[in-house]
PDB file of N, CA and C in Angstrom:
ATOM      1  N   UNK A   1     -16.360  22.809  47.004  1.00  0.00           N
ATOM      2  CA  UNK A   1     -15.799  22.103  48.156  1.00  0.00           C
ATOM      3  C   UNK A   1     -16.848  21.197  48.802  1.00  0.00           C
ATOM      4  N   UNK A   2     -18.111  21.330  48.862  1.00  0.00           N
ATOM      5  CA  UNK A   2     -19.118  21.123  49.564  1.00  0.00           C
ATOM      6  C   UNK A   2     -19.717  19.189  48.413  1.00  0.00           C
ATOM      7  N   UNK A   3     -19.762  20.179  47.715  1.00  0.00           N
ATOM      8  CA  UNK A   3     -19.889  19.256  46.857  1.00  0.00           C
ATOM      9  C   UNK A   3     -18.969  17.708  46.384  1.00  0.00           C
ATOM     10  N   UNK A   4     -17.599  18.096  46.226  1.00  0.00           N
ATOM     11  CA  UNK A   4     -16.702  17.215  46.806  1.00  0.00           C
ATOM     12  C   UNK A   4     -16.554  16.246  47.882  1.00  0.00           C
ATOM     13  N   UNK A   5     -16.981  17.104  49.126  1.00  0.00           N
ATOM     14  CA  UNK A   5     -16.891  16.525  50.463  1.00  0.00           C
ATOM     15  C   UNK A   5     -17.918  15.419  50.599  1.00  0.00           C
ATOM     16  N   UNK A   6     -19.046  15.531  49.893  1.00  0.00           N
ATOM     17  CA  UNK A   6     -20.348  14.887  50.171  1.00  0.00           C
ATOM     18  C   UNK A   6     -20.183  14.155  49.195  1.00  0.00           C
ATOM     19  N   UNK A   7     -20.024  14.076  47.549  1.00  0.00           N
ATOM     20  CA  UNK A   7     -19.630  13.041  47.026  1.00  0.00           C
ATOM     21  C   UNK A   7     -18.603  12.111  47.345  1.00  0.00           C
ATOM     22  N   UNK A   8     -17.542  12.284  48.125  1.00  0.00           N
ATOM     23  CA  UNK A   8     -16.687  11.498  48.687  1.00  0.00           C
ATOM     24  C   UNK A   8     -17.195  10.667  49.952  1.00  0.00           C
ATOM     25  N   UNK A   9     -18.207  11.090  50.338  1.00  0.00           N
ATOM     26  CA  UNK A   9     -18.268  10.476  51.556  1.00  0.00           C
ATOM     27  C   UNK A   9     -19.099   9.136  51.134  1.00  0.00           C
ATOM     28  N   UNK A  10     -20.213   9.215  49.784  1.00  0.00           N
ATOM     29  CA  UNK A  10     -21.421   8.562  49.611  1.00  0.00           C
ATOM     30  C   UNK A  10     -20.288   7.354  48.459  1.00  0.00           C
ATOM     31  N   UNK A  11     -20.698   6.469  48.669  1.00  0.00           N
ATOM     32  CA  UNK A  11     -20.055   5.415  48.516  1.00  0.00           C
ATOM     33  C   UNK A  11     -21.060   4.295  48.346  1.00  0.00           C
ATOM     34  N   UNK A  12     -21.090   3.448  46.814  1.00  0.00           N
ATOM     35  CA  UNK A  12     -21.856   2.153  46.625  1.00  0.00           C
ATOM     36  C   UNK A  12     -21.580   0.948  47.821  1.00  0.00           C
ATOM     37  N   UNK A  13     -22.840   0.602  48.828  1.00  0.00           N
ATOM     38  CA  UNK A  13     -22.673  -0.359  49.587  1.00  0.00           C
ATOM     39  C   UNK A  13     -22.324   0.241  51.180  1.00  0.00           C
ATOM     40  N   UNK A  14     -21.733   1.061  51.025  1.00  0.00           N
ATOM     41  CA  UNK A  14     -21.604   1.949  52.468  1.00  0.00           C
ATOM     42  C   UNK A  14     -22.746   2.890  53.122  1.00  0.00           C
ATOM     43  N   UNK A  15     -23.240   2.604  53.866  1.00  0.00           N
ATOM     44  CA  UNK A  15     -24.528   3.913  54.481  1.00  0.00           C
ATOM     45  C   UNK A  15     -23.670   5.002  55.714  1.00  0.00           C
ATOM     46  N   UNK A  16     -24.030   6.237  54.370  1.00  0.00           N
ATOM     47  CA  UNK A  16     -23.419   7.128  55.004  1.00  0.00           C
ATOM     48  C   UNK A  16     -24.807   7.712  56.006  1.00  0.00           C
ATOM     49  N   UNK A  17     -24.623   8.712  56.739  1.00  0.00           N
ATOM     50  CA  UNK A  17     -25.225   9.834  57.483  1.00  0.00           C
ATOM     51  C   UNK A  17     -25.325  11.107  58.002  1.00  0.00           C
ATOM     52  N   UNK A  18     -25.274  11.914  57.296  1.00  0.00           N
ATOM     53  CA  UNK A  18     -25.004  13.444  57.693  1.00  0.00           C
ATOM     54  C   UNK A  18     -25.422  13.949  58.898  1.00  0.00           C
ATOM     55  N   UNK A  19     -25.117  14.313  60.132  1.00  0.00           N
ATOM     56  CA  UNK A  19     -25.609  14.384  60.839  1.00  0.00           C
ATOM     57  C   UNK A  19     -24.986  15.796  61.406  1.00  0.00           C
ATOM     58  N   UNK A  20     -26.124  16.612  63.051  1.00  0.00           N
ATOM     59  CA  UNK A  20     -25.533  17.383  63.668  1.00  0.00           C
ATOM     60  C   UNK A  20     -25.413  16.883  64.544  1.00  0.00           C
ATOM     61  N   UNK A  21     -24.675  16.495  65.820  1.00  0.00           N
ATOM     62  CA  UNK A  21     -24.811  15.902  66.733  1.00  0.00           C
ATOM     63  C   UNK A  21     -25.834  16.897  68.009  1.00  0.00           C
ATOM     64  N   UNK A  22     -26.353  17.510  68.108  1.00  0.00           N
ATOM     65  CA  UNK A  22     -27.573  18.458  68.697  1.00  0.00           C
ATOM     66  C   UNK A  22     -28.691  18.074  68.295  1.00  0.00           C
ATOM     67  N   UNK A  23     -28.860  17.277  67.045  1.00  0.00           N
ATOM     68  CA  UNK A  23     -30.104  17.074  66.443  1.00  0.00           C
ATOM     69  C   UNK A  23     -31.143  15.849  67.412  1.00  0.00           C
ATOM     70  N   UNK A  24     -32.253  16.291  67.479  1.00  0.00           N
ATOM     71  CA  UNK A  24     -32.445  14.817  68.287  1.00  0.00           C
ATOM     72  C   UNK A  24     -32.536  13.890  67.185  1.00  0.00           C
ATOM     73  N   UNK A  25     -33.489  14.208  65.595  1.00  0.00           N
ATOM     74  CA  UNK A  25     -33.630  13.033  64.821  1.00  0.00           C
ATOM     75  C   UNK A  25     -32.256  12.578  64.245  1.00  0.00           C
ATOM     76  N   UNK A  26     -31.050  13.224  64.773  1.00  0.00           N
ATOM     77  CA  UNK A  26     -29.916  12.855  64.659  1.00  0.00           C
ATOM     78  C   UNK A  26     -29.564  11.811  65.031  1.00  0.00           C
ATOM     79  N   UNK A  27     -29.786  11.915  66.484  1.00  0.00           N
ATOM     80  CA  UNK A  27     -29.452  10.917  67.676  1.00  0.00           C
ATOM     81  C   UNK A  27     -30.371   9.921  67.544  1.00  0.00           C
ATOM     82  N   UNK A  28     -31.498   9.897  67.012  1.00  0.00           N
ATOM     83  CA  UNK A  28     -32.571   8.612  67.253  1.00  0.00           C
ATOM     84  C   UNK A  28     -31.791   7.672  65.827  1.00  0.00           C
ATOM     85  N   UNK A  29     -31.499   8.760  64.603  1.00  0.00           N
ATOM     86  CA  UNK A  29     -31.090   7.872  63.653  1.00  0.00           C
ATOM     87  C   UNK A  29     -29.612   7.146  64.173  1.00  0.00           C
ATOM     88  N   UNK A  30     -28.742   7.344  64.533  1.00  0.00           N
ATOM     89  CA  UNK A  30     -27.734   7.020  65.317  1.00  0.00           C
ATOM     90  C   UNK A  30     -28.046   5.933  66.532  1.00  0.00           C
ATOM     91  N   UNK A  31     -28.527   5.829  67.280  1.00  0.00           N
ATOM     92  CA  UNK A  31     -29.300   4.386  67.714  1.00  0.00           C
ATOM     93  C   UNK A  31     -29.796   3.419  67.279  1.00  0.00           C
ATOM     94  N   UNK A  32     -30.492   3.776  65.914  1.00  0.00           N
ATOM     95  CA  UNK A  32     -31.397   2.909  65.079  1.00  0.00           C
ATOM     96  C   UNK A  32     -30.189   2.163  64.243  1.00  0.00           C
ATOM     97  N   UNK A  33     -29.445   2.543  63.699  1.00  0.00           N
ATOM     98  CA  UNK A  33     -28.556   1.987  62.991  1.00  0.00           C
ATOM     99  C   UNK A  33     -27.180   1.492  63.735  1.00  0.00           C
ATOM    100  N   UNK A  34     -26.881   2.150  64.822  1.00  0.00           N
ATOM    101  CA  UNK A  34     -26.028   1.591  65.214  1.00  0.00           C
ATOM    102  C   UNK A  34     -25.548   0.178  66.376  1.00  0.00           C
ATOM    103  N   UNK A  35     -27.324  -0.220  66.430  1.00  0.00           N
ATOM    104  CA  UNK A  35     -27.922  -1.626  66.519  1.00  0.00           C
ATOM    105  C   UNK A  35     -27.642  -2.884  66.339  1.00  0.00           C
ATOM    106  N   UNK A  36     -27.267  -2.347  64.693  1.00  0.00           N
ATOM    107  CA  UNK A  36     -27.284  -3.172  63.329  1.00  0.00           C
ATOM    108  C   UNK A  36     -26.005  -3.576  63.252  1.00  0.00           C
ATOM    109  N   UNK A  37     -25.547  -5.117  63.109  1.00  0.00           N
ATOM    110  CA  UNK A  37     -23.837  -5.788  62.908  1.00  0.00           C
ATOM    111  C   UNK A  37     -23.664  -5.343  61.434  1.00  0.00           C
ATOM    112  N   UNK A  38     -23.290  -4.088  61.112  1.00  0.00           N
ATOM    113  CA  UNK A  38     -22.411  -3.701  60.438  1.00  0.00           C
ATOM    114  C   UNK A  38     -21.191  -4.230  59.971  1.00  0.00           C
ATOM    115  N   UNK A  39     -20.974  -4.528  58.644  1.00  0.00           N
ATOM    116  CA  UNK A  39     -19.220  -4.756  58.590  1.00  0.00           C
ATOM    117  C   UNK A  39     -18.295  -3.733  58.985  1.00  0.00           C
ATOM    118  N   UNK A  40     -17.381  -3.923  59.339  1.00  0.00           N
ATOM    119  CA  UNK A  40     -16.363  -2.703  59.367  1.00  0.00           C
ATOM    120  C   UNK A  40     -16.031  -2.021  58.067  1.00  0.00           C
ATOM    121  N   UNK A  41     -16.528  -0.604  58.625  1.00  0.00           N
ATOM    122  CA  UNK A  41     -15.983   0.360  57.648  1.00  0.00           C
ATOM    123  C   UNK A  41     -17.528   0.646  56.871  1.00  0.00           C
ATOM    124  N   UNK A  42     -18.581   0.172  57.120  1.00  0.00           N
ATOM    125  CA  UNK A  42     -19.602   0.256  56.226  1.00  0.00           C
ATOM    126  C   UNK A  42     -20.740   1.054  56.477  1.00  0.00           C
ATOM    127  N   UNK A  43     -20.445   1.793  58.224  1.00  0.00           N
ATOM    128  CA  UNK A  43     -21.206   2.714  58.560  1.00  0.00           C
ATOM    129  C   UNK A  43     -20.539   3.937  59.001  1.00  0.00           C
ATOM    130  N   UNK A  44     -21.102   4.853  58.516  1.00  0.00           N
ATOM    131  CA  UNK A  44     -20.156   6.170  58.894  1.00  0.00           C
ATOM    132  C   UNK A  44     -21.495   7.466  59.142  1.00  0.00           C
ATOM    133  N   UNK A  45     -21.514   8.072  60.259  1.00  0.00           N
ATOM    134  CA  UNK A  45     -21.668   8.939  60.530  1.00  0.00           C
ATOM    135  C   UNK A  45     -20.962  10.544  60.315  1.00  0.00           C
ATOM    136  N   UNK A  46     -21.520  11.588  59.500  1.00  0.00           N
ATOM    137  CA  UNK A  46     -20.538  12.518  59.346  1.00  0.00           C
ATOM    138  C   UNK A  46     -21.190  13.946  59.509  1.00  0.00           C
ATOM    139  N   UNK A  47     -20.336  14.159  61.054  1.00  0.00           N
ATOM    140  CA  UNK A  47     -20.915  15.332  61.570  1.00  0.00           C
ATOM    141  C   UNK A  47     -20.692  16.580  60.310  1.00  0.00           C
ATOM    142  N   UNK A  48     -21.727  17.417  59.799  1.00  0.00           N
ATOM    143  CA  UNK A  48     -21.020  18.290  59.476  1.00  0.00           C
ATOM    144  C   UNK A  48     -20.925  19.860  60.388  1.00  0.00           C
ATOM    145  N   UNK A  49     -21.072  19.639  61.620  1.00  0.00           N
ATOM    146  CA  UNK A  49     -20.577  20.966  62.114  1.00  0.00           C
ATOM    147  C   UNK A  49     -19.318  21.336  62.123  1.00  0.00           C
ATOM    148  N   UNK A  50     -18.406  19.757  62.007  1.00  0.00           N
ATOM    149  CA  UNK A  50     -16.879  19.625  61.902  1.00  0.00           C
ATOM    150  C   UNK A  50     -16.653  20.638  61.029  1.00  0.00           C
ATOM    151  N   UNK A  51     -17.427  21.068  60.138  1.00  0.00           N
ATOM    152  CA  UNK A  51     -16.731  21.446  58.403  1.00  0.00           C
ATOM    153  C   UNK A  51     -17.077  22.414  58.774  1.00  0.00           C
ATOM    154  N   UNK A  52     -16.792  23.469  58.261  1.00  0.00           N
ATOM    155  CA  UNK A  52     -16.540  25.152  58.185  1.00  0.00           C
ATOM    156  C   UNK A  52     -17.458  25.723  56.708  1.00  0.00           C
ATOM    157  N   UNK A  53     -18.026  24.205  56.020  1.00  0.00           N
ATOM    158  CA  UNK A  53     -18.413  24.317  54.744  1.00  0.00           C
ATOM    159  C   UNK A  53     -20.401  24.337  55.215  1.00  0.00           C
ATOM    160  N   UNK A  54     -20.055  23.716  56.459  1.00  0.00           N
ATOM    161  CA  UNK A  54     -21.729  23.022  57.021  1.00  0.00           C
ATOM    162  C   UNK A  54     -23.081  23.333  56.150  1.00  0.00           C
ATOM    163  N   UNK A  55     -23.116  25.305  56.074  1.00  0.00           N
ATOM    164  CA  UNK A  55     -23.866  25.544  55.188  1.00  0.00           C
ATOM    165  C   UNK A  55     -24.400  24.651  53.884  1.00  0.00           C
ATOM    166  N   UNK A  56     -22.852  25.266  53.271  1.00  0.00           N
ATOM    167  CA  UNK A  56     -22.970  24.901  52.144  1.00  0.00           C
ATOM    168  C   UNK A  56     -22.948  23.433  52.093  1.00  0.00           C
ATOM    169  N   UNK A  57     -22.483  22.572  52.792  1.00  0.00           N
ATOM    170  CA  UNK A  57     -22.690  21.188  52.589  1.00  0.00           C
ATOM    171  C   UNK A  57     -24.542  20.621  53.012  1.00  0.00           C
ATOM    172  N   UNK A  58     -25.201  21.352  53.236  1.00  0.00           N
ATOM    173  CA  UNK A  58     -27.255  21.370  53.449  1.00  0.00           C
ATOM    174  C   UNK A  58     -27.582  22.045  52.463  1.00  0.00           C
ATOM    175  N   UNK A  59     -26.890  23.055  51.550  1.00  0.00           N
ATOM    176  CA  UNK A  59     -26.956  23.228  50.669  1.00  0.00           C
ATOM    177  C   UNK A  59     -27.387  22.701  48.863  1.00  0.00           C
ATOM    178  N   UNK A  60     -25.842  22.065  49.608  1.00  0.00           N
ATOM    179  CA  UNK A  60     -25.616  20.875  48.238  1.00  0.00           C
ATOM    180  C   UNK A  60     -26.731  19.733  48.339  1.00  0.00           C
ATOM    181  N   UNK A  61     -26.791  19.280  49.960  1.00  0.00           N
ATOM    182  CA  UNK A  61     -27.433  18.291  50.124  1.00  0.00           C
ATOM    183  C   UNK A  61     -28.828  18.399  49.814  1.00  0.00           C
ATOM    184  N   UNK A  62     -29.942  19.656  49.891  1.00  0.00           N
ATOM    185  CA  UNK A  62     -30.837  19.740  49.307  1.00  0.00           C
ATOM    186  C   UNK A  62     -31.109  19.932  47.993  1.00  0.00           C
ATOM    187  N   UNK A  63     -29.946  20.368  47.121  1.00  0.00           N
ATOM    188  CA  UNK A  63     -29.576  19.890  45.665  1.00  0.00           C
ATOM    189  C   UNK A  63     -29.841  18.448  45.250  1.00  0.00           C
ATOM    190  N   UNK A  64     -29.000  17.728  45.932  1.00  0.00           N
ATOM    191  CA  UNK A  64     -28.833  16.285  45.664  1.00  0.00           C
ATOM    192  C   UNK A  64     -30.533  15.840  46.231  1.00  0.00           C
ATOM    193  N   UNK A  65     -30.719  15.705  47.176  1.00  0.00           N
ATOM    194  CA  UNK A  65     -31.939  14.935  48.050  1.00  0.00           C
ATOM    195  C   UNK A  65     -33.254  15.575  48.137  1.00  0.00           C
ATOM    196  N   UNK A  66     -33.303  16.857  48.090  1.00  0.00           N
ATOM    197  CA  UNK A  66     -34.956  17.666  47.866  1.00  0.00           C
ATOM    198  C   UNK A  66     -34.629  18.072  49.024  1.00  0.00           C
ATOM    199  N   UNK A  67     -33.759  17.708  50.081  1.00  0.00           N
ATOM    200  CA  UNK A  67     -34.063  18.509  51.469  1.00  0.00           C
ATOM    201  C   UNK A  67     -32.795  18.423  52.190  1.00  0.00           C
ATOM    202  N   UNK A  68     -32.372  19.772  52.928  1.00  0.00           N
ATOM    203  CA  UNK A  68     -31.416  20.393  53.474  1.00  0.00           C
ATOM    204  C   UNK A  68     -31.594  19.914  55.296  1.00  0.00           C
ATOM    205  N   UNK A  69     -32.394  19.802  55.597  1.00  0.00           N
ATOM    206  CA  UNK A  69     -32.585  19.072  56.911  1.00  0.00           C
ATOM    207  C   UNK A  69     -31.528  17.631  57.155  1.00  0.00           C
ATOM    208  N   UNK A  70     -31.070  17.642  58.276  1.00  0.00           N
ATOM    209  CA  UNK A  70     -30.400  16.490  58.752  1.00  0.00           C
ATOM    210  C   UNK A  70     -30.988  15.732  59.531  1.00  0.00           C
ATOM    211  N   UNK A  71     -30.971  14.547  59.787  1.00  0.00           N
ATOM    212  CA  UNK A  71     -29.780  13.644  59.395  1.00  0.00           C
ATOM    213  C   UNK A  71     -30.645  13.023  57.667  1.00  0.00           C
ATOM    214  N   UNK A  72     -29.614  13.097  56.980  1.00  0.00           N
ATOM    215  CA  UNK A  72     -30.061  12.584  55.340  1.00  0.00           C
ATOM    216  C   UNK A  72     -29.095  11.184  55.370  1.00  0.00           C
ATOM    217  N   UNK A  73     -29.858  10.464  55.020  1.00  0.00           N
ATOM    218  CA  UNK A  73     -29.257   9.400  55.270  1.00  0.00           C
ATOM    219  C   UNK A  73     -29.198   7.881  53.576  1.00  0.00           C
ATOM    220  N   UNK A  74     -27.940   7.628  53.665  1.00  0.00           N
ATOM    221  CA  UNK A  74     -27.090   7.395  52.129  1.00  0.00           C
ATOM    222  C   UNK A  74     -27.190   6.167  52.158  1.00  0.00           C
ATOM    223  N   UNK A  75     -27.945   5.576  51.838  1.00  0.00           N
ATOM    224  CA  UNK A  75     -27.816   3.877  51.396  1.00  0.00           C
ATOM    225  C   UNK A  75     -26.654   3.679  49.852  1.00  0.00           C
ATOM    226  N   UNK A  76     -25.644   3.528  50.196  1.00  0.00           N
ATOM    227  CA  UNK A  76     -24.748   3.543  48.624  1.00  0.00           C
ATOM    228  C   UNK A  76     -25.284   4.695  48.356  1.00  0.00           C
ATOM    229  N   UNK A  77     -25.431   5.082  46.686  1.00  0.00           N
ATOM    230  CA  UNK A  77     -26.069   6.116  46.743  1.00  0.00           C
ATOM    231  C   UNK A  77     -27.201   6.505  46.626  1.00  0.00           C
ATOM    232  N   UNK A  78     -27.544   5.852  46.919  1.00  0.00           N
ATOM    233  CA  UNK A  78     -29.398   6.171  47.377  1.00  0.00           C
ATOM    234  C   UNK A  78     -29.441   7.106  47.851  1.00  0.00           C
ATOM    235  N   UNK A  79     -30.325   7.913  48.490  1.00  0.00           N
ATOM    236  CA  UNK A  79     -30.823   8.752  49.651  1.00  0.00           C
ATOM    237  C   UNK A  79     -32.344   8.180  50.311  1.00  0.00           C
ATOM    238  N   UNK A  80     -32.212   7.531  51.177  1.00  0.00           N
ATOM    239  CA  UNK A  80     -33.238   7.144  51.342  1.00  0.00           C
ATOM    240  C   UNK A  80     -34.140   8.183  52.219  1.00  0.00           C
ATOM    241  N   UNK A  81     -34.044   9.534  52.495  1.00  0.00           N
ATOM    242  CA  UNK A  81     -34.639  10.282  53.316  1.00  0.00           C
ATOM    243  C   UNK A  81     -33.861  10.396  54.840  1.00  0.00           C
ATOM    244  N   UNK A  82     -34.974  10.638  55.771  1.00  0.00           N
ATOM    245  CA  UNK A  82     -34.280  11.018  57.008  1.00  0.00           C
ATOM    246  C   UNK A  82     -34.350  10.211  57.858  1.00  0.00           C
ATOM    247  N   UNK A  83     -34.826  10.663  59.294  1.00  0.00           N
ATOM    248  CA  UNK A  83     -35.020  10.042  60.577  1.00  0.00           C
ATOM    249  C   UNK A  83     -36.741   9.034  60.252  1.00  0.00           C
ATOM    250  N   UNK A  84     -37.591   9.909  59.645  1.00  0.00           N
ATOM    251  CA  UNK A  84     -38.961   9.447  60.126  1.00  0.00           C
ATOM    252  C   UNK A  84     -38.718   8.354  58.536  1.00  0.00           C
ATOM    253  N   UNK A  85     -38.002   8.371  57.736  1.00  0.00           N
ATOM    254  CA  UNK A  85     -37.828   7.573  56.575  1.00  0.00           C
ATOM    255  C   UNK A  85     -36.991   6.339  57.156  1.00  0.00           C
ATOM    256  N   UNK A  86     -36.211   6.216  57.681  1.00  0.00           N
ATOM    257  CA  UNK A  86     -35.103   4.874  58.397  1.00  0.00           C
ATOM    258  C   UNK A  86     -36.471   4.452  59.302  1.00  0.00           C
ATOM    259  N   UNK A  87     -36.856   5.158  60.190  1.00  0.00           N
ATOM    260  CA  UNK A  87     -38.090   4.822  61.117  1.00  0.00           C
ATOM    261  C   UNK A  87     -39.057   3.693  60.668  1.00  0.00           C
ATOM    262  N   UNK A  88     -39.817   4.525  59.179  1.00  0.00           N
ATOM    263  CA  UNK A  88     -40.509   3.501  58.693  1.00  0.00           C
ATOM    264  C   UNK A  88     -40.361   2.372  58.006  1.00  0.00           C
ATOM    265  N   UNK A  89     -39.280   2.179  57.653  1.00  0.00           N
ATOM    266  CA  UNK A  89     -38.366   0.909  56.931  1.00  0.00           C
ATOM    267  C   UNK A  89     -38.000   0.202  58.225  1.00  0.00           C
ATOM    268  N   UNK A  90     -38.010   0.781  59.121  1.00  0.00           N
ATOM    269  CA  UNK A  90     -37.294  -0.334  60.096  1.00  0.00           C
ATOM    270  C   UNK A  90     -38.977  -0.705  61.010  1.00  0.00           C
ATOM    271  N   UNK A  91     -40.068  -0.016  60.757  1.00  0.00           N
ATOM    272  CA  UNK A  91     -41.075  -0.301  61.279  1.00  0.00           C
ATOM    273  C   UNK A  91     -41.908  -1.379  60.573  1.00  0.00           C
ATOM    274  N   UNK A  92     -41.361  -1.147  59.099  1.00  0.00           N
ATOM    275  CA  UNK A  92     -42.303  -2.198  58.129  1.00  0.00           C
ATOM    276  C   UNK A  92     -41.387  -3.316  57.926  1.00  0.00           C
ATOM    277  N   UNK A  93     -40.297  -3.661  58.238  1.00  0.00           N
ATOM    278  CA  UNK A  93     -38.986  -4.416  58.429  1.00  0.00           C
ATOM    279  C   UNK A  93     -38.289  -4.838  57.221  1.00  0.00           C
ATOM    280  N   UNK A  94     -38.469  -3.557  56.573  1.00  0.00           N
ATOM    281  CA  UNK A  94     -37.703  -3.484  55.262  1.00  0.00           C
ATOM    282  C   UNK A  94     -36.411  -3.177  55.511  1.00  0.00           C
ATOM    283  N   UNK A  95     -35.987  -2.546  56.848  1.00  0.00           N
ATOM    284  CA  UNK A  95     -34.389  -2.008  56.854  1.00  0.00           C
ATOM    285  C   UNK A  95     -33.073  -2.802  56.806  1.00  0.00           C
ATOM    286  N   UNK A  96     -33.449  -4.277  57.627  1.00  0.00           N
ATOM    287  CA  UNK A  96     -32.272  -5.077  57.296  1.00  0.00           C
ATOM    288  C   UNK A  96     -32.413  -5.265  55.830  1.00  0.00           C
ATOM    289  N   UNK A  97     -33.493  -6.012  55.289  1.00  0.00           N
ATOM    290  CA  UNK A  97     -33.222  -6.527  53.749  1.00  0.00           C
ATOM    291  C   UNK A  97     -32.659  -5.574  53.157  1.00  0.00           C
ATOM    292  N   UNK A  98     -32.818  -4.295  53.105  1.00  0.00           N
ATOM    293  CA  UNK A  98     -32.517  -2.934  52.176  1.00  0.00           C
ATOM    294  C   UNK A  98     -30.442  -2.989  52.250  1.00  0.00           C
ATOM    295  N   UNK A  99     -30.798  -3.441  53.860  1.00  0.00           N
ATOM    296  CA  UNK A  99     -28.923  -3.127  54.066  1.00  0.00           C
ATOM    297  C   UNK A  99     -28.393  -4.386  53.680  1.00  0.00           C
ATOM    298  N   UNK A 100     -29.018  -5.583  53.759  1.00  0.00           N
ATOM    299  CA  UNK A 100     -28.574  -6.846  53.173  1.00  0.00           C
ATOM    300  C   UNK A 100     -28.313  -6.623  51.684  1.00  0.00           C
ATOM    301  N   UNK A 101     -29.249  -5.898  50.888  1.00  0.00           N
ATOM    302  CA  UNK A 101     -29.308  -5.643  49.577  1.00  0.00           C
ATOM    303  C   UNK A 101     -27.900  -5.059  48.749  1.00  0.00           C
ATOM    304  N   UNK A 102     -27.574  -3.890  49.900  1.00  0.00           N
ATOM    305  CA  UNK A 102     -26.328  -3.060  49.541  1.00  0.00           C
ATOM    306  C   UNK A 102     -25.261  -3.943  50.403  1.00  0.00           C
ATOM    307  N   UNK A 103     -25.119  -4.879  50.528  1.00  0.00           N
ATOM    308  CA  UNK A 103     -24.126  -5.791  51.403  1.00  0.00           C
ATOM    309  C   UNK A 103     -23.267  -4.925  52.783  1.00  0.00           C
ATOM    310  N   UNK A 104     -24.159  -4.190  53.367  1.00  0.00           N
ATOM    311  CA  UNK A 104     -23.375  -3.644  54.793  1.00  0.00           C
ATOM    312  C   UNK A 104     -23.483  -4.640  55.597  1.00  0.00           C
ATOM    313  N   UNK A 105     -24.361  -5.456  55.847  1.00  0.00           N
ATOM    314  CA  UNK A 105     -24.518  -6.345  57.416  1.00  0.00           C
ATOM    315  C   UNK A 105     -23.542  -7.515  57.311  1.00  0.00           C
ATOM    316  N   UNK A 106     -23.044  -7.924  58.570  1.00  0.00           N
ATOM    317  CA  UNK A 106     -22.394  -8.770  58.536  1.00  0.00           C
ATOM    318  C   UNK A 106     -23.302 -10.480  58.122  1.00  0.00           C
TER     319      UNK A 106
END
Protein backbone atom coordinates (compact mmCIF):
# COMPACT_ATOMS: atom_id res chain seq x y z
CA UNK A 1 0.00 0.00 0.00
CA UNK A 2 2.77 2.28 1.04
CA UNK A 3 4.55 1.66 -1.77
CA UNK A 4 1.76 2.37 -4.22
CA UNK A 5 0.83 5.54 -2.51
CA UNK A 6 4.34 7.03 -2.94
CA UNK A 7 4.85 5.79 -6.41
CA UNK A 8 1.69 7.48 -7.40
CA UNK A 9 2.36 10.54 -6.01
CA UNK A 10 6.14 10.94 -7.72
CA UNK A 11 5.51 11.94 -11.13
CA UNK A 12 8.13 13.01 -14.20
CA UNK A 13 8.19 16.98 -14.09
CA UNK A 14 6.03 17.39 -10.93
CA UNK A 15 7.95 18.13 -7.43
CA UNK A 16 6.43 16.21 -5.02
CA UNK A 17 7.07 16.60 -1.00
CA UNK A 18 6.44 14.35 1.78
CA UNK A 19 5.91 16.16 4.53
CA UNK A 20 4.64 16.27 8.45
CA UNK A 21 3.12 19.35 8.97
CA UNK A 22 4.84 19.64 12.84
CA UNK A 23 8.09 19.35 11.16
CA UNK A 24 9.92 22.61 11.23
CA UNK A 25 12.32 21.44 8.15
CA UNK A 26 8.89 20.76 6.88
CA UNK A 27 7.67 24.15 7.09
CA UNK A 28 10.97 25.92 5.98
CA UNK A 29 10.80 23.49 2.86
CA UNK A 30 7.19 24.65 2.27
CA UNK A 31 8.15 28.42 2.17
CA UNK A 32 11.11 27.83 0.07
CA UNK A 33 9.20 26.38 -2.67
CA UNK A 34 6.14 27.81 -2.35
CA UNK A 35 7.82 31.21 -3.45
CA UNK A 36 8.39 29.76 -6.70
CA UNK A 37 5.53 30.53 -9.88
CA UNK A 38 4.78 27.09 -10.19
CA UNK A 39 2.47 25.83 -12.98
CA UNK A 40 -0.67 24.54 -11.78
CA UNK A 41 -0.77 21.21 -10.61
CA UNK A 42 3.10 20.89 -10.52
CA UNK A 43 3.63 21.30 -6.83
CA UNK A 44 2.20 19.09 -4.33
CA UNK A 45 2.83 18.77 -0.85
CA UNK A 46 1.80 15.35 0.81
CA UNK A 47 1.16 15.22 4.36
CA UNK A 48 1.65 11.77 5.36
CA UNK A 49 0.13 11.88 8.83
CA UNK A 50 -3.16 11.92 6.65
CA UNK A 51 -2.35 8.13 5.89
CA UNK A 52 -2.82 5.52 8.49
CA UNK A 53 0.13 3.88 6.33
CA UNK A 54 2.65 7.00 7.65
CA UNK A 55 5.01 4.40 9.05
CA UNK A 56 5.20 2.42 6.50
CA UNK A 57 5.16 5.12 3.90
CA UNK A 58 9.16 6.47 5.83
CA UNK A 59 9.59 3.16 5.48
CA UNK A 60 9.34 2.66 1.88
CA UNK A 61 10.70 6.07 1.58
CA UNK A 62 14.02 5.15 3.14
CA UNK A 63 13.99 2.14 0.72
CA UNK A 64 13.64 4.36 -2.20
CA UNK A 65 15.93 7.56 -0.91
CA UNK A 66 18.57 6.20 1.88
CA UNK A 67 16.49 8.13 4.41
CA UNK A 68 13.17 7.89 6.28
CA UNK A 69 13.29 11.49 7.67
CA UNK A 70 10.89 14.13 6.21
CA UNK A 71 10.38 16.35 4.29
CA UNK A 72 12.05 14.11 1.15
CA UNK A 73 11.62 15.99 -1.51
CA UNK A 74 10.78 14.60 -5.50
CA UNK A 75 12.04 16.49 -8.38
CA UNK A 76 10.08 14.10 -11.15
CA UNK A 77 11.68 11.29 -9.97
CA UNK A 78 14.60 12.33 -8.61
CA UNK A 79 14.97 12.57 -4.92
CA UNK A 80 16.85 15.31 -4.43
CA UNK A 81 17.23 14.97 -0.50
CA UNK A 82 15.64 17.13 2.15
CA UNK A 83 15.28 20.53 3.76
CA UNK A 84 19.20 21.31 4.15
CA UNK A 85 19.45 19.72 0.30
CA UNK A 86 16.56 22.32 -1.40
CA UNK A 87 18.51 24.90 1.02
CA UNK A 88 21.69 24.42 -0.74
CA UNK A 89 20.49 24.43 -4.34
CA UNK A 90 18.58 27.37 -3.68
CA UNK A 91 21.76 28.91 -1.89
CA UNK A 92 24.11 28.06 -4.85
CA UNK A 93 21.11 29.12 -7.27
CA UNK A 94 20.83 25.95 -8.82
CA UNK A 95 17.05 25.55 -7.69
CA UNK A 96 15.21 27.49 -10.33
CA UNK A 97 17.39 26.00 -13.27
CA UNK A 98 16.88 22.37 -11.71
CA UNK A 99 12.91 23.23 -11.74
CA UNK A 100 13.23 24.93 -15.16
CA UNK A 101 14.96 21.64 -16.20
CA UNK A 102 11.91 19.38 -15.12
CA UNK A 103 9.50 22.13 -16.68
CA UNK A 104 7.50 23.08 -13.25
CA UNK A 105 7.99 26.98 -13.39
CA UNK A 106 5.87 29.00 -15.14
Amino acid sequence: MAQEFVNGKIQPGKVVVFIKPTCPYCRRTQEILSQLPFKPGFLEFVDITANSDANEIQDYLQRLTGARTVPRVFFGKECIGGCSDLVTLQENGQLVTRLEQIGALQ
